[in-house]
C-alpha atoms as a PDB file:
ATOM      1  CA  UNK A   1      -4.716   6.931  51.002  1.00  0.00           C
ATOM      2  CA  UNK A   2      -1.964   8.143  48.595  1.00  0.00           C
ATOM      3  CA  UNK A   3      -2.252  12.417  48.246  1.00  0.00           C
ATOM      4  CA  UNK A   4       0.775  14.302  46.117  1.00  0.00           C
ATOM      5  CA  UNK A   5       0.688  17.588  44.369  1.00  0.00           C
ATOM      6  CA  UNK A   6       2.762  16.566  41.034  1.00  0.00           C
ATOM      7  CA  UNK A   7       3.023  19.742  39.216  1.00  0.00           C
ATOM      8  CA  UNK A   8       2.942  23.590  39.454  1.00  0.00           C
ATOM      9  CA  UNK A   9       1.867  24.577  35.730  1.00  0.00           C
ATOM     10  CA  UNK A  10       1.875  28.771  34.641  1.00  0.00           C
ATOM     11  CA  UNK A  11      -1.205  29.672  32.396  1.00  0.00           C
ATOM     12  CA  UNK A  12      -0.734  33.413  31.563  1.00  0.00           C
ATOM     13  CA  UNK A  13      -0.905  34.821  35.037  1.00  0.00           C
ATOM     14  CA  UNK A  14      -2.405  32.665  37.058  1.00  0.00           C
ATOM     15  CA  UNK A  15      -0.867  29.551  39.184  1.00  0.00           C
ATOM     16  CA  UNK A  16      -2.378  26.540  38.927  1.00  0.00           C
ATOM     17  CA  UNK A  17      -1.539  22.721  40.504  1.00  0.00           C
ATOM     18  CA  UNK A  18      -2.360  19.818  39.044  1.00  0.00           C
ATOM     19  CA  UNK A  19      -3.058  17.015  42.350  1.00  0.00           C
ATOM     20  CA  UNK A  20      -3.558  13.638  42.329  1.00  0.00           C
ATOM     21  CA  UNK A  21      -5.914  11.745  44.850  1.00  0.00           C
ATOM     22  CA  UNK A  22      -6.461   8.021  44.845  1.00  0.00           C
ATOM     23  CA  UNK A  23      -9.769   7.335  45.734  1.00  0.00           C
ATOM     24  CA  UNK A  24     -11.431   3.923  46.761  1.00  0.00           C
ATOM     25  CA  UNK A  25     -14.530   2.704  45.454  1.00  0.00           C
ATOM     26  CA  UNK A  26     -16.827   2.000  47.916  1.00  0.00           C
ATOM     27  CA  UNK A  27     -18.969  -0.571  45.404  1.00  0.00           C
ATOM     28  CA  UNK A  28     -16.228  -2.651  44.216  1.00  0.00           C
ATOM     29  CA  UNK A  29     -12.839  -1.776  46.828  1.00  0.00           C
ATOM     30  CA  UNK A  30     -11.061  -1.171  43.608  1.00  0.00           C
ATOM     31  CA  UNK A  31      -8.750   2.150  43.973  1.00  0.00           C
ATOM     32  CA  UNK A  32      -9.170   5.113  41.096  1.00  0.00           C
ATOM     33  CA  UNK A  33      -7.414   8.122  40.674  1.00  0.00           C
ATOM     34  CA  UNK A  34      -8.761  11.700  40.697  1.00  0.00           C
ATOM     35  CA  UNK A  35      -6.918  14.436  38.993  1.00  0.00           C
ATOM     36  CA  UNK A  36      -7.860  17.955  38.998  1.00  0.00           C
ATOM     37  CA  UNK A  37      -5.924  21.502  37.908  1.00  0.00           C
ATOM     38  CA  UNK A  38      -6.791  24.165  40.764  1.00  0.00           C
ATOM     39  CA  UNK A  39      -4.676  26.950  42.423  1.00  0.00           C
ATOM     40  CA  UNK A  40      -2.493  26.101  45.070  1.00  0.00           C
ATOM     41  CA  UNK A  41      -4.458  27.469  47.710  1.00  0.00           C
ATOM     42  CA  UNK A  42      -7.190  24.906  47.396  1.00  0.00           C
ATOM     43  CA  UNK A  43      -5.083  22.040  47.277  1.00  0.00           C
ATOM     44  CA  UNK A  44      -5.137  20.886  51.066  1.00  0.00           C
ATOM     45  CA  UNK A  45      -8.980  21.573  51.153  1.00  0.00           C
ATOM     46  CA  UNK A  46      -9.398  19.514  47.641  1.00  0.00           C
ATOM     47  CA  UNK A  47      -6.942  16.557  49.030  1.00  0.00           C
ATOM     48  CA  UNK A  48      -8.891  16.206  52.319  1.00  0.00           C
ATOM     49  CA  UNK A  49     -12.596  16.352  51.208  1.00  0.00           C
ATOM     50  CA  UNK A  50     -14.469  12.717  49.919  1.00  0.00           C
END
Protein backbone atom coordinates (compact mmCIF):
# COMPACT_ATOMS: atom_id res chain seq x y z
CA UNK A 1 0.00 0.00 0.00
CA UNK A 2 1.62 3.19 -1.42
CA UNK A 3 1.42 6.27 1.57
CA UNK A 4 3.44 9.80 0.72
CA UNK A 5 2.82 13.21 2.08
CA UNK A 6 3.35 15.33 -1.34
CA UNK A 7 3.01 18.81 -0.21
CA UNK A 8 3.21 21.25 2.77
CA UNK A 9 0.79 24.19 1.53
CA UNK A 10 0.56 27.79 3.92
CA UNK A 11 -3.11 29.14 4.13
CA UNK A 12 -2.83 32.38 6.21
CA UNK A 13 -1.55 30.92 9.42
CA UNK A 14 -2.22 27.68 9.54
CA UNK A 15 -0.11 24.50 8.10
CA UNK A 16 -1.74 22.23 6.20
CA UNK A 17 -0.52 18.77 4.13
CA UNK A 18 -1.99 17.57 1.36
CA UNK A 19 -1.44 13.22 1.56
CA UNK A 20 -2.07 10.80 -0.77
CA UNK A 21 -3.32 7.17 0.10
CA UNK A 22 -3.99 4.49 -2.45
CA UNK A 23 -6.70 2.55 -1.41
CA UNK A 24 -7.98 -0.91 -2.77
CA UNK A 25 -11.39 -1.66 -3.52
CA UNK A 26 -12.56 -4.42 -1.83
CA UNK A 27 -15.64 -5.01 -4.60
CA UNK A 28 -13.69 -4.90 -7.67
CA UNK A 29 -9.51 -5.21 -6.46
CA UNK A 30 -9.13 -2.13 -8.53
CA UNK A 31 -6.71 0.49 -6.58
CA UNK A 32 -8.10 4.36 -6.05
CA UNK A 33 -6.52 7.16 -4.65
CA UNK A 34 -7.58 9.24 -1.61
CA UNK A 35 -6.44 12.75 -1.22
CA UNK A 36 -7.13 14.90 1.64
CA UNK A 37 -5.63 18.57 2.97
CA UNK A 38 -5.16 18.20 6.93
CA UNK A 39 -2.44 19.52 9.34
CA UNK A 40 0.57 17.71 9.68
CA UNK A 41 -0.12 16.32 12.89
CA UNK A 42 -2.86 14.08 11.66
CA UNK A 43 -1.11 12.75 8.86
CA UNK A 44 0.29 9.36 10.35
CA UNK A 45 -3.17 8.77 12.07
CA UNK A 46 -5.04 9.65 8.54
CA UNK A 47 -2.38 7.33 6.49
CA UNK A 48 -2.87 4.34 8.84
CA UNK A 49 -6.70 4.23 9.38
CA UNK A 50 -9.10 2.14 6.51
Amino acid sequence: MAKKTVATLQSSSKRLTKAIKMVKSPKSGAYTFVESVMPPEMVNEWLNSK
